[in-house]
C-alpha atoms as a PDB file:
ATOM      1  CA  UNK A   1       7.111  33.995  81.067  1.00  0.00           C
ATOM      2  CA  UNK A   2      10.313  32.799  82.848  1.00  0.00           C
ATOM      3  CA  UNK A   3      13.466  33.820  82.036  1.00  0.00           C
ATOM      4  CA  UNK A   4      16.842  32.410  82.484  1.00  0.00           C
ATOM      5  CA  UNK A   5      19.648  33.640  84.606  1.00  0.00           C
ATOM      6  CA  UNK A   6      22.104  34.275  81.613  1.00  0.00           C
ATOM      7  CA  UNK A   7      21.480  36.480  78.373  1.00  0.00           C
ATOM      8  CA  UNK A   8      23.032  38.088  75.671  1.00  0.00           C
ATOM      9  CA  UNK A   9      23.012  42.031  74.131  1.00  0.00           C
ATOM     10  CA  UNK A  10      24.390  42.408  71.109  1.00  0.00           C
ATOM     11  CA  UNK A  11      24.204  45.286  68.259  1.00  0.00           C
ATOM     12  CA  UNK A  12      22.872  43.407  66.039  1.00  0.00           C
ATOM     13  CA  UNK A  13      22.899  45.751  62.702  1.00  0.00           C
ATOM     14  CA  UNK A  14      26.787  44.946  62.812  1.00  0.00           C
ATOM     15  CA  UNK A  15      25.831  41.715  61.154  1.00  0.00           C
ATOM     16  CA  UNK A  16      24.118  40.636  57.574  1.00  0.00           C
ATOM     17  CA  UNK A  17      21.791  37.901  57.419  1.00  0.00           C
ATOM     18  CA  UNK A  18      24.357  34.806  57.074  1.00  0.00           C
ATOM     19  CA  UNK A  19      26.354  36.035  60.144  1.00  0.00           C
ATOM     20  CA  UNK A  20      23.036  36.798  62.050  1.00  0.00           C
ATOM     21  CA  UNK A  21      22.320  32.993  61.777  1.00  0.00           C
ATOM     22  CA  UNK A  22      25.669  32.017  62.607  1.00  0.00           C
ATOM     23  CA  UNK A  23      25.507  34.351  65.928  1.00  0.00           C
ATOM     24  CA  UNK A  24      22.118  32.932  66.587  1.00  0.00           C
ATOM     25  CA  UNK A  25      23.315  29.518  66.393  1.00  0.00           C
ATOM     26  CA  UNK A  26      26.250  30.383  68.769  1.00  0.00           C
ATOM     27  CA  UNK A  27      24.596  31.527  71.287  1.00  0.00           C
ATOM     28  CA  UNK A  28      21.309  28.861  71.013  1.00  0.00           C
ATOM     29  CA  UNK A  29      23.896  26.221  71.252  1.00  0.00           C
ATOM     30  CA  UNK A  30      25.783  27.698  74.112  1.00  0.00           C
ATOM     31  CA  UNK A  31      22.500  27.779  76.366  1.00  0.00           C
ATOM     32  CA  UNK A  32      21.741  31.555  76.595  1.00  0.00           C
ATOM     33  CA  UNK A  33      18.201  31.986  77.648  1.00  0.00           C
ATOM     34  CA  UNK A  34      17.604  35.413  75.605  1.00  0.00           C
ATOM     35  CA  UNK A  35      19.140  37.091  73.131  1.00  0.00           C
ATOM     36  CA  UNK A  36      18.311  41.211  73.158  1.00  0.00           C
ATOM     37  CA  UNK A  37      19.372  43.672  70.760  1.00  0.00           C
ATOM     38  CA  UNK A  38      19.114  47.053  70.564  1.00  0.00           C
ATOM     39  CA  UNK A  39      17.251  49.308  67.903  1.00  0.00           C
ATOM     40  CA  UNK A  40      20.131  50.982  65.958  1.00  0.00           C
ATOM     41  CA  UNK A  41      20.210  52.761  62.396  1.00  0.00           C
ATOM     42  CA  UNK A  42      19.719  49.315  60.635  1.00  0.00           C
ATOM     43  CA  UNK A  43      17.440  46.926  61.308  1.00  0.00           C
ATOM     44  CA  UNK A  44      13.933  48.259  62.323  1.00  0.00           C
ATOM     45  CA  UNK A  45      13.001  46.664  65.568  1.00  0.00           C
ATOM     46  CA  UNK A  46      10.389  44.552  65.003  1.00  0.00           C
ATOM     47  CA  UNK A  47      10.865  43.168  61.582  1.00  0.00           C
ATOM     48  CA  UNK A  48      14.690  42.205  62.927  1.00  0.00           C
ATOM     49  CA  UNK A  49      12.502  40.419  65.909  1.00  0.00           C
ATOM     50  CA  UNK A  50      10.810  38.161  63.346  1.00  0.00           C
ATOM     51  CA  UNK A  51      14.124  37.207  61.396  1.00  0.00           C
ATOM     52  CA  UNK A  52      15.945  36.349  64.853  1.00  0.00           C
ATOM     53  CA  UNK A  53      12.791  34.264  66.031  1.00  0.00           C
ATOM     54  CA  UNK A  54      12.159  32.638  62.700  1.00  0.00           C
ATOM     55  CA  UNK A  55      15.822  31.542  62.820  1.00  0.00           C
ATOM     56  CA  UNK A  56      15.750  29.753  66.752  1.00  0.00           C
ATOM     57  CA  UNK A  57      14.219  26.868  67.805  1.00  0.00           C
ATOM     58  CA  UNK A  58      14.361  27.995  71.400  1.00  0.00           C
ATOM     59  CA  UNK A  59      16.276  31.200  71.766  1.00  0.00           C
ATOM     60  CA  UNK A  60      14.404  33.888  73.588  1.00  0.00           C
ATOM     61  CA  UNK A  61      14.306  37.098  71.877  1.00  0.00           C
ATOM     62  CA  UNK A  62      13.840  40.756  73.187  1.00  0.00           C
ATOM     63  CA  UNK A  63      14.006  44.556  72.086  1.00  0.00           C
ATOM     64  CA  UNK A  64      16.417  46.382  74.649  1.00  0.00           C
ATOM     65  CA  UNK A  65      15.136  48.697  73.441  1.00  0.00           C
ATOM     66  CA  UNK A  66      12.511  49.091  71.127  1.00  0.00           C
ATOM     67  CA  UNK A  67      11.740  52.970  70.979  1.00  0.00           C
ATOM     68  CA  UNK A  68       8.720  54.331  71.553  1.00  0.00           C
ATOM     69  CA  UNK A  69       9.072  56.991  69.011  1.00  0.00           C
ATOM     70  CA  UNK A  70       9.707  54.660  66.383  1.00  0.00           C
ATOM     71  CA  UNK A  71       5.984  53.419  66.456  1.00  0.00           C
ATOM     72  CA  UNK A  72       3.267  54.188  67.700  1.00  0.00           C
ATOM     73  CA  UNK A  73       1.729  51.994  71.052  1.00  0.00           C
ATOM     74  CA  UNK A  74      -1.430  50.639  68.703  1.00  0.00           C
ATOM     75  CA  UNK A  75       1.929  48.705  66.388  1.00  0.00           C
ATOM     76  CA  UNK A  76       3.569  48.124  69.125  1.00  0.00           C
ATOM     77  CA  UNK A  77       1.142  46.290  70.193  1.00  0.00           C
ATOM     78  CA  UNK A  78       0.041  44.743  66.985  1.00  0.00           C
ATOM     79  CA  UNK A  79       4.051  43.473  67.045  1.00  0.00           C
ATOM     80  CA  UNK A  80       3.900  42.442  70.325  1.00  0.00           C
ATOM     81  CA  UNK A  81       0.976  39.909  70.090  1.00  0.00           C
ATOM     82  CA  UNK A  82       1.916  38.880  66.424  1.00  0.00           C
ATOM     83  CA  UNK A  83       4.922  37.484  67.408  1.00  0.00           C
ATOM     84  CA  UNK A  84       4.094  36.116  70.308  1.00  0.00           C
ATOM     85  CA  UNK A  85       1.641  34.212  68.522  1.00  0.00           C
ATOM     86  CA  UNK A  86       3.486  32.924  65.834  1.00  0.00           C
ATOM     87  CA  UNK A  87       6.723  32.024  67.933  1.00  0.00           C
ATOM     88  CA  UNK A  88       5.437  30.008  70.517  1.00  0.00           C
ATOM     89  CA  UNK A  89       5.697  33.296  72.925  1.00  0.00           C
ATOM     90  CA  UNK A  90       9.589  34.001  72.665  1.00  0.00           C
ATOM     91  CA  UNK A  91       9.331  37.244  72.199  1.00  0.00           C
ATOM     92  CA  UNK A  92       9.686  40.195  74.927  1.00  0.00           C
ATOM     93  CA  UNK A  93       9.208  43.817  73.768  1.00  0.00           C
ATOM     94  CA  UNK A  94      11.325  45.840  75.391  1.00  0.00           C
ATOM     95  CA  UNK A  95      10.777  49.522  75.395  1.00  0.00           C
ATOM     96  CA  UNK A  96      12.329  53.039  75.672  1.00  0.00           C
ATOM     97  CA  UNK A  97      12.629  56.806  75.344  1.00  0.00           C
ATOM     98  CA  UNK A  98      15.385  56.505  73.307  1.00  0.00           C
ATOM     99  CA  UNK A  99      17.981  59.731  73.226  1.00  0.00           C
ATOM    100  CA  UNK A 100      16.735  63.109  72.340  1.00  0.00           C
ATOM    101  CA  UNK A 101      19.824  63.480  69.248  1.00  0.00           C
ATOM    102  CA  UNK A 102      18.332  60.292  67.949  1.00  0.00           C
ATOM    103  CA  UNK A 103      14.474  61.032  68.524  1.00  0.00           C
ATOM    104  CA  UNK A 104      14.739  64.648  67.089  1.00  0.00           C
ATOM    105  CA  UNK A 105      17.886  64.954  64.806  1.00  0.00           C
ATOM    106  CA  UNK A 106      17.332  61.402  63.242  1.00  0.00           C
ATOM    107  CA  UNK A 107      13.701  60.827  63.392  1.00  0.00           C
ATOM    108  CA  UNK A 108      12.035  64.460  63.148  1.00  0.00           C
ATOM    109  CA  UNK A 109       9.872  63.630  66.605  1.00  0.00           C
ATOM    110  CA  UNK A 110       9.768  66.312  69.304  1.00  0.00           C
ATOM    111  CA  UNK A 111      11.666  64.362  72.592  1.00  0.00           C
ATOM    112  CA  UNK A 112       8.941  64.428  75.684  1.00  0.00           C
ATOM    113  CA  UNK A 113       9.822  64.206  79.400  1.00  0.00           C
ATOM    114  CA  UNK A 114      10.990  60.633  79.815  1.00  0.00           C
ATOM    115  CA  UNK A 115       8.694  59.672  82.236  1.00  0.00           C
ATOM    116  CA  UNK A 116       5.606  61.176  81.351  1.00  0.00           C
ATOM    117  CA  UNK A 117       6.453  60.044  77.468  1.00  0.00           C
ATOM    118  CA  UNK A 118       6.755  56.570  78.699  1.00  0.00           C
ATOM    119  CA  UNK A 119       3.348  55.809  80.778  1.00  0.00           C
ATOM    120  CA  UNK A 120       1.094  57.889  78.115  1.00  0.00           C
ATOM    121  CA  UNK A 121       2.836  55.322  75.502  1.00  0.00           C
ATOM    122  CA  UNK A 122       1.894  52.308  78.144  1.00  0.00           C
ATOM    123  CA  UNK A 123      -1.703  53.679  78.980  1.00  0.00           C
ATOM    124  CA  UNK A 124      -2.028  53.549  74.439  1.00  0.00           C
ATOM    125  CA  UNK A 125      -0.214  50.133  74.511  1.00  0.00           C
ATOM    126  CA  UNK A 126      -2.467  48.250  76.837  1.00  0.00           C
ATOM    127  CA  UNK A 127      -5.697  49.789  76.958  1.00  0.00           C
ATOM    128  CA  UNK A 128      -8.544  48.006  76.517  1.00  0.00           C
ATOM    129  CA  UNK A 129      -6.608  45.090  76.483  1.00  0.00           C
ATOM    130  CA  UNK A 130      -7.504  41.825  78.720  1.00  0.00           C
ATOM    131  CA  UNK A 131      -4.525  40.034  79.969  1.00  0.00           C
ATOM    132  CA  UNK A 132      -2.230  43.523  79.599  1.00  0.00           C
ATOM    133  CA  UNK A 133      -0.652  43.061  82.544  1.00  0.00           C
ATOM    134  CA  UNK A 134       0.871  39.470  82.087  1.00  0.00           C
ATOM    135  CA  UNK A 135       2.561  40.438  78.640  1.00  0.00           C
ATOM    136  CA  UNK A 136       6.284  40.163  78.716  1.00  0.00           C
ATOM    137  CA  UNK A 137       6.817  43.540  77.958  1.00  0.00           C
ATOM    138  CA  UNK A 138       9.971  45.589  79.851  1.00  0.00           C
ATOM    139  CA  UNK A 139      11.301  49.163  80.457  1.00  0.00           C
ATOM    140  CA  UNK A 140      14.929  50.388  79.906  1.00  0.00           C
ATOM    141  CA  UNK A 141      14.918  51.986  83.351  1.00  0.00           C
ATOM    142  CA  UNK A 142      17.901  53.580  85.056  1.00  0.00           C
ATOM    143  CA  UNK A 143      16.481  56.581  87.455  1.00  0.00           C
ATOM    144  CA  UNK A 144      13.804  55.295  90.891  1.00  0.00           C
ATOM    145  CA  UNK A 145      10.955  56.748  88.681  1.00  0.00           C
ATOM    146  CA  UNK A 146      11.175  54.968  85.627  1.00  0.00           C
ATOM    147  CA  UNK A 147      12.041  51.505  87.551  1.00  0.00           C
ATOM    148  CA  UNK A 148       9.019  52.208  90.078  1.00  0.00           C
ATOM    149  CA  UNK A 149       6.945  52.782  86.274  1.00  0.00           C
ATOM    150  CA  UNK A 150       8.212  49.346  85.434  1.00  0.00           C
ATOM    151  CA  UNK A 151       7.552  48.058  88.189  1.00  0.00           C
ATOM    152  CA  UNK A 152       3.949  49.177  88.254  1.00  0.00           C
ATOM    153  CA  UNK A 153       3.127  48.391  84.848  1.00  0.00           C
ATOM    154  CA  UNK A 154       4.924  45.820  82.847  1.00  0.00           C
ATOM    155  CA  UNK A 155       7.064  42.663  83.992  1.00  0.00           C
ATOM    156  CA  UNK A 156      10.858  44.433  85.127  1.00  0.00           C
ATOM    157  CA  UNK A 157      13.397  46.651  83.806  1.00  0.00           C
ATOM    158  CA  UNK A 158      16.115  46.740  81.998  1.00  0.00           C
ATOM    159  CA  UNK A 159      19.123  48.603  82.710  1.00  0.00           C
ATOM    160  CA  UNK A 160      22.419  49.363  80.473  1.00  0.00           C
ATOM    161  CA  UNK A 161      25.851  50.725  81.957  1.00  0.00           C
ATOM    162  CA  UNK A 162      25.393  50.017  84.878  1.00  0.00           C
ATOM    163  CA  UNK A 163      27.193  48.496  87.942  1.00  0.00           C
ATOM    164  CA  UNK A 164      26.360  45.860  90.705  1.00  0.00           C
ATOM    165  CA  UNK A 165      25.757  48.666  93.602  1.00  0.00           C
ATOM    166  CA  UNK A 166      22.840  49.846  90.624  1.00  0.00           C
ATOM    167  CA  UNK A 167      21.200  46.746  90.493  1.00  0.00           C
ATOM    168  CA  UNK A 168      21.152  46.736  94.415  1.00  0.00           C
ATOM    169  CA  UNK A 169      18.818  49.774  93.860  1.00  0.00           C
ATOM    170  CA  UNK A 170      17.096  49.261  91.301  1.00  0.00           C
ATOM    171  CA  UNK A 171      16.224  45.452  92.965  1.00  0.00           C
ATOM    172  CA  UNK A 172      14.709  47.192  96.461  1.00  0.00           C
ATOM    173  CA  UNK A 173      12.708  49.621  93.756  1.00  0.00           C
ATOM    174  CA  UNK A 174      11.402  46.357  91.695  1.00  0.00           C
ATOM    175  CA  UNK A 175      10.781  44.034  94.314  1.00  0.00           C
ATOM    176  CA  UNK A 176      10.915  40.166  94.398  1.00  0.00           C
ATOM    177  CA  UNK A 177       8.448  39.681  92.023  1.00  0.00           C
ATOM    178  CA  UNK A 178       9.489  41.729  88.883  1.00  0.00           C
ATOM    179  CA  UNK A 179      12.532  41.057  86.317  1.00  0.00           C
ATOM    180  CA  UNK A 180      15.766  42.814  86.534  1.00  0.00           C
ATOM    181  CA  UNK A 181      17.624  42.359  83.456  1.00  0.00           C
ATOM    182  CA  UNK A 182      21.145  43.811  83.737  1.00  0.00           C
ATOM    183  CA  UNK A 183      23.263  44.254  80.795  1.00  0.00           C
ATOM    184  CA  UNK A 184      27.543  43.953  81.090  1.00  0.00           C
ATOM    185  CA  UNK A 185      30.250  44.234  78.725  1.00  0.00           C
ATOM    186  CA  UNK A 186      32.844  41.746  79.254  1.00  0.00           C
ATOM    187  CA  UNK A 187      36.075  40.371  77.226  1.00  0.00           C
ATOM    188  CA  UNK A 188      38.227  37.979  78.233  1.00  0.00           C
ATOM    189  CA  UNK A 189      41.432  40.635  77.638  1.00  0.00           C
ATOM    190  CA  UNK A 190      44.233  40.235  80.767  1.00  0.00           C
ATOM    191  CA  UNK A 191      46.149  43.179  79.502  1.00  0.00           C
ATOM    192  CA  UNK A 192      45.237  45.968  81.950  1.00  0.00           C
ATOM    193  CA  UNK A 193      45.707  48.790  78.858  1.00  0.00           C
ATOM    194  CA  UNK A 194      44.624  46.463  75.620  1.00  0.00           C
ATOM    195  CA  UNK A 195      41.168  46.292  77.718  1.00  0.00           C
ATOM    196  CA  UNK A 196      40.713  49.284  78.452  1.00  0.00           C
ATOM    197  CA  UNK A 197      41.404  50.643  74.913  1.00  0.00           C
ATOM    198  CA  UNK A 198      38.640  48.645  73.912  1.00  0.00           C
ATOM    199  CA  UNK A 199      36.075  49.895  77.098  1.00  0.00           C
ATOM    200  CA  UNK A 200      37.075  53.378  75.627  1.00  0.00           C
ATOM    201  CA  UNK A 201      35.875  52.768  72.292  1.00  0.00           C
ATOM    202  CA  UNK A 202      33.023  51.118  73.392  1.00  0.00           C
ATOM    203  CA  UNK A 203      31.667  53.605  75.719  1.00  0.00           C
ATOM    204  CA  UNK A 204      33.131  56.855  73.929  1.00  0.00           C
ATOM    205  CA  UNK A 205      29.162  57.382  72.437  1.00  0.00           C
ATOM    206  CA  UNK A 206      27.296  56.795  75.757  1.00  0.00           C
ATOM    207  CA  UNK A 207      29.684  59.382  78.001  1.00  0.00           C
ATOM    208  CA  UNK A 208      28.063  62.406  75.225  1.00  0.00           C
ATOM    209  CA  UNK A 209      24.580  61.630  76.398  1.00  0.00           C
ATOM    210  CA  UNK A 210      23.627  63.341  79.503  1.00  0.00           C
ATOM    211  CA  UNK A 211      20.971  60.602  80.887  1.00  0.00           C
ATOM    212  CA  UNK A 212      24.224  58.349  81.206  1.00  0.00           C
ATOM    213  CA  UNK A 213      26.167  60.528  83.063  1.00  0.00           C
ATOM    214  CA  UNK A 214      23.596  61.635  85.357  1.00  0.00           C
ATOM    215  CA  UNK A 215      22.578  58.447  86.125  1.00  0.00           C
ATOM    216  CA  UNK A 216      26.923  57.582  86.374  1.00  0.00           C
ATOM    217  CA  UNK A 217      26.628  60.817  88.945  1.00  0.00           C
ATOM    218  CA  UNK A 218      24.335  58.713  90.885  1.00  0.00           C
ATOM    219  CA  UNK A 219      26.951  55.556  91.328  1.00  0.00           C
ATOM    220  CA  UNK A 220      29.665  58.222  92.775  1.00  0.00           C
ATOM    221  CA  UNK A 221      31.581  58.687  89.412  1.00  0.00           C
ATOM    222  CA  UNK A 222      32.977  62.709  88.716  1.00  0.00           C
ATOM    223  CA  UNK A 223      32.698  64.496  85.697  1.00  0.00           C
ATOM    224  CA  UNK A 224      37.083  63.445  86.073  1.00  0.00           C
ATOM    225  CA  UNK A 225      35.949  60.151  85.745  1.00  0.00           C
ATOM    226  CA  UNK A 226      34.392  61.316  81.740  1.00  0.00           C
ATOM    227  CA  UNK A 227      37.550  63.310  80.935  1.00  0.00           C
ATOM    228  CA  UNK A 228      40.221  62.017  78.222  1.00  0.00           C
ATOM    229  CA  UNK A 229      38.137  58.881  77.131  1.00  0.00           C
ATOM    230  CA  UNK A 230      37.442  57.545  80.929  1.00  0.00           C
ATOM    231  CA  UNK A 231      39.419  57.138  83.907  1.00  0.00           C
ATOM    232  CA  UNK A 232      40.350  53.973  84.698  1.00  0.00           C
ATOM    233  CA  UNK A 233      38.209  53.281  87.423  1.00  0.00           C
ATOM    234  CA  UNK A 234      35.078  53.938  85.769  1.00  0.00           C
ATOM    235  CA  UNK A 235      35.920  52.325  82.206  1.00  0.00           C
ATOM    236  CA  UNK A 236      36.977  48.754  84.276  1.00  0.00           C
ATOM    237  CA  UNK A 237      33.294  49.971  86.101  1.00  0.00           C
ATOM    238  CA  UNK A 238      31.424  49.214  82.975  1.00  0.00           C
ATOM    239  CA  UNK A 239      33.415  47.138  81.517  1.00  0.00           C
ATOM    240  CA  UNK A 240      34.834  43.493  83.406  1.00  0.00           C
ATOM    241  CA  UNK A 241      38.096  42.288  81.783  1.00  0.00           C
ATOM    242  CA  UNK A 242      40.624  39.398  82.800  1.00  0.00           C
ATOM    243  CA  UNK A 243      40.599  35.811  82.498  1.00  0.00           C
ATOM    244  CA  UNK A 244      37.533  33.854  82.186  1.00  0.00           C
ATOM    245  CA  UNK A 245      37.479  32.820  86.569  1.00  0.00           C
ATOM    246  CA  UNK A 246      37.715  36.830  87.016  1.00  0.00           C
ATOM    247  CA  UNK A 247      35.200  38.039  84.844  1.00  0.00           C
ATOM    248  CA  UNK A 248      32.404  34.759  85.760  1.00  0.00           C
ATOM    249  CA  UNK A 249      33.482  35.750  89.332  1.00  0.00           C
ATOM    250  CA  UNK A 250      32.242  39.725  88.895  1.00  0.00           C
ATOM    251  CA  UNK A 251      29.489  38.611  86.984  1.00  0.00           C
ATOM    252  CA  UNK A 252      28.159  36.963  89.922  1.00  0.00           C
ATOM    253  CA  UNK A 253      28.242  40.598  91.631  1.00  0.00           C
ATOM    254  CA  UNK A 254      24.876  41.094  89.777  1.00  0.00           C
ATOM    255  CA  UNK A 255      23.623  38.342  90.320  1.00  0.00           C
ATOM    256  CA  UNK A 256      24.123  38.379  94.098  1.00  0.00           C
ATOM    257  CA  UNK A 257      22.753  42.194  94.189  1.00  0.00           C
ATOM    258  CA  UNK A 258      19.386  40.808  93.322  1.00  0.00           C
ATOM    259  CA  UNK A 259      19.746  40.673  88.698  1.00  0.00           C
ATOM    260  CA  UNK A 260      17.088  37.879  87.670  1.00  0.00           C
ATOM    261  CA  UNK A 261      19.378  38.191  84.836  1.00  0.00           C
ATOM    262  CA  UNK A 262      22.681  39.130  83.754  1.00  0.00           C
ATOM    263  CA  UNK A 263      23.122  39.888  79.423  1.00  0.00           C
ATOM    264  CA  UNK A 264      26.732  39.554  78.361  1.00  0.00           C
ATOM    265  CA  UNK A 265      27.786  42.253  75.890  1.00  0.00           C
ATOM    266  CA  UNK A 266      30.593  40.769  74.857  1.00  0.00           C
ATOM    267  CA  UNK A 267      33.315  43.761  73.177  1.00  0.00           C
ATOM    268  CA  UNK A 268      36.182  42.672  70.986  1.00  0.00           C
ATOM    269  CA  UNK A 269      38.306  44.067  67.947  1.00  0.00           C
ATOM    270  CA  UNK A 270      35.716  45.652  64.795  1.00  0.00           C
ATOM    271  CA  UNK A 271      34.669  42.492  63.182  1.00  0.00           C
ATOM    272  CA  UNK A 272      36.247  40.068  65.239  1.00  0.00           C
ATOM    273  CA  UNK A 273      33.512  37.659  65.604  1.00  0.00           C
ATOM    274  CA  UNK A 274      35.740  34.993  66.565  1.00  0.00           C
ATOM    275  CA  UNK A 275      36.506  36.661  69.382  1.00  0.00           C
ATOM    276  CA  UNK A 276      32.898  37.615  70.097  1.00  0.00           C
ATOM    277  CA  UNK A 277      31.931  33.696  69.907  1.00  0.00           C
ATOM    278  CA  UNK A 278      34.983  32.534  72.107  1.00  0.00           C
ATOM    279  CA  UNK A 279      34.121  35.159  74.940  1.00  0.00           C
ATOM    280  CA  UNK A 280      30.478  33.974  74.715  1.00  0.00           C
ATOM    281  CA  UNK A 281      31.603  30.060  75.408  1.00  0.00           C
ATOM    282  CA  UNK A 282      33.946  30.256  78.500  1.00  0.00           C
ATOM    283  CA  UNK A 283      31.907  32.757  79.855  1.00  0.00           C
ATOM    284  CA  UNK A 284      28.596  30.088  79.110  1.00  0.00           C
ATOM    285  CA  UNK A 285      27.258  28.963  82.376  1.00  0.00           C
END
């Protein structure tokens, strides 16, 4: 499978059914190659997947991240090809470890070593199977062990919170030959403070899990940098604000670093979808 050089993430369980078409048709129209979403408290993963796909005429559509404690590798699997099959193969499974609070305080499952978790669920997932190594399937990867994993075994990675100097990494670990799927929040907000206020909210939840701030530690920020909601310089980090020419121009930053693609996020007001959809459009392209 090919993929194009422009995406979008999006929490999908934000929306009901009538505003997940509407979205859908926003961002079909608009040219984005794939649409991912993540596997929240809402929708299951896969069962969201077939909604999304039965909606779309062409839309890509891909789990970022489909966790592999929610099923086991053999359903996975059985998702996976199903899918494929029945949506002209537009569908990329995306998978990871999740977050132990979610794996054991929401699901009851005892949270394995990352790594070790991850290629036991990939040796269930494919074995046996001809072909295994030419499904689209990707890793959320953020550590040089689990992108050399993804890069051994399934098609690329895909990283979240992250920052152009990352996806110079993580591109030498992948090689030429292997996706690199970067996610980025963006909104078009030219009010230094107004932007930020919305960064904070949006990354308030990611700064209490310790993978992200290890992995934060890596790219030079300071536990300072966590303290009273996020310093400046990291929240405008993960999150590029300004006027449409400003934000297209620091999206490019990935794409120069090495991305194969680069997923908008786009973050506005709760329930602002018109907002949402206008970011979408001037970023298009």
């Amino acid at each position: 499978m090919q993929i194009g050089r422009w995406g979008v993430w999006y929490p999908l369980d934000r929306l009901d059914a009538a505003q997940l078409r509407a979205f859908l048709g926003t961002v079909e129209r608009l040219g984005y190659d794939v649409l991912w979403y993540p596997e929240a408290l809402g929708y299951e993963s896969m069962s969201l997947a077939g909604f999304l796909l039965a909606s779309t005429r062409r839309l890509k559509i891909g789990s970022s991240i489909a966790s592999i404690y929610a099923r086991d590798a053999f359903t996975a699997r059985r998702g996976l090809r199903g899918l494929t099959r029945l949506y002209d193969g537009r569908f990329i499974l995306g998978l990871g470890v999740s977050h132990a609070p979610m794996v054991e305080g929401v699901r009851g499952h005892r949270y394995e070593k990352p790594l070790a978790a991850m290629r036991a669920y990939l040796d269930a997932l494919t074995r046996d199977q001809e072909g295994a190594a030419d499904w689209p399937v990707a890793l959320a990867a953020l550590g040089p062990k689990m992108l050399a994993l993804a890069a051994e075994r399934t098609s690329g990675a895909l990283p979240y919170n992250t920052t152009p100097e990352h996806t110079a990494r993580a591109k030498a670990i992948l090689g030429p030959d292997k996706w690199l799927v970067v996610e980025q929040k963006v909104c078009l907000e030219t009010d230094p403070a107004k932007a930020r206020a919305l960064g904070r909210r949006e990354l308030a939840r990611y700064m209490a899990m310790p993978n992200y701030r290890d992995h934060w530690g890596r790219l030079s920020f300071t536990e300072q940098d966590f303290a009273a909601g996020g310093s400046d310089r990291f929240i405008d980090a993960m999150l590029l604000w300004g006027d449409a020419a400003t934000v297209r121009r620091k999206l490019h930053a990935h794409v120069e670093a090495g991305a194969t693609q680069v997923c908008l996020q786009p973050v506005h007001p709760e329930g602002d979808w018109a907002a949402r959809d206008a970011i979408l459009t001037a970023l298009t392209g």
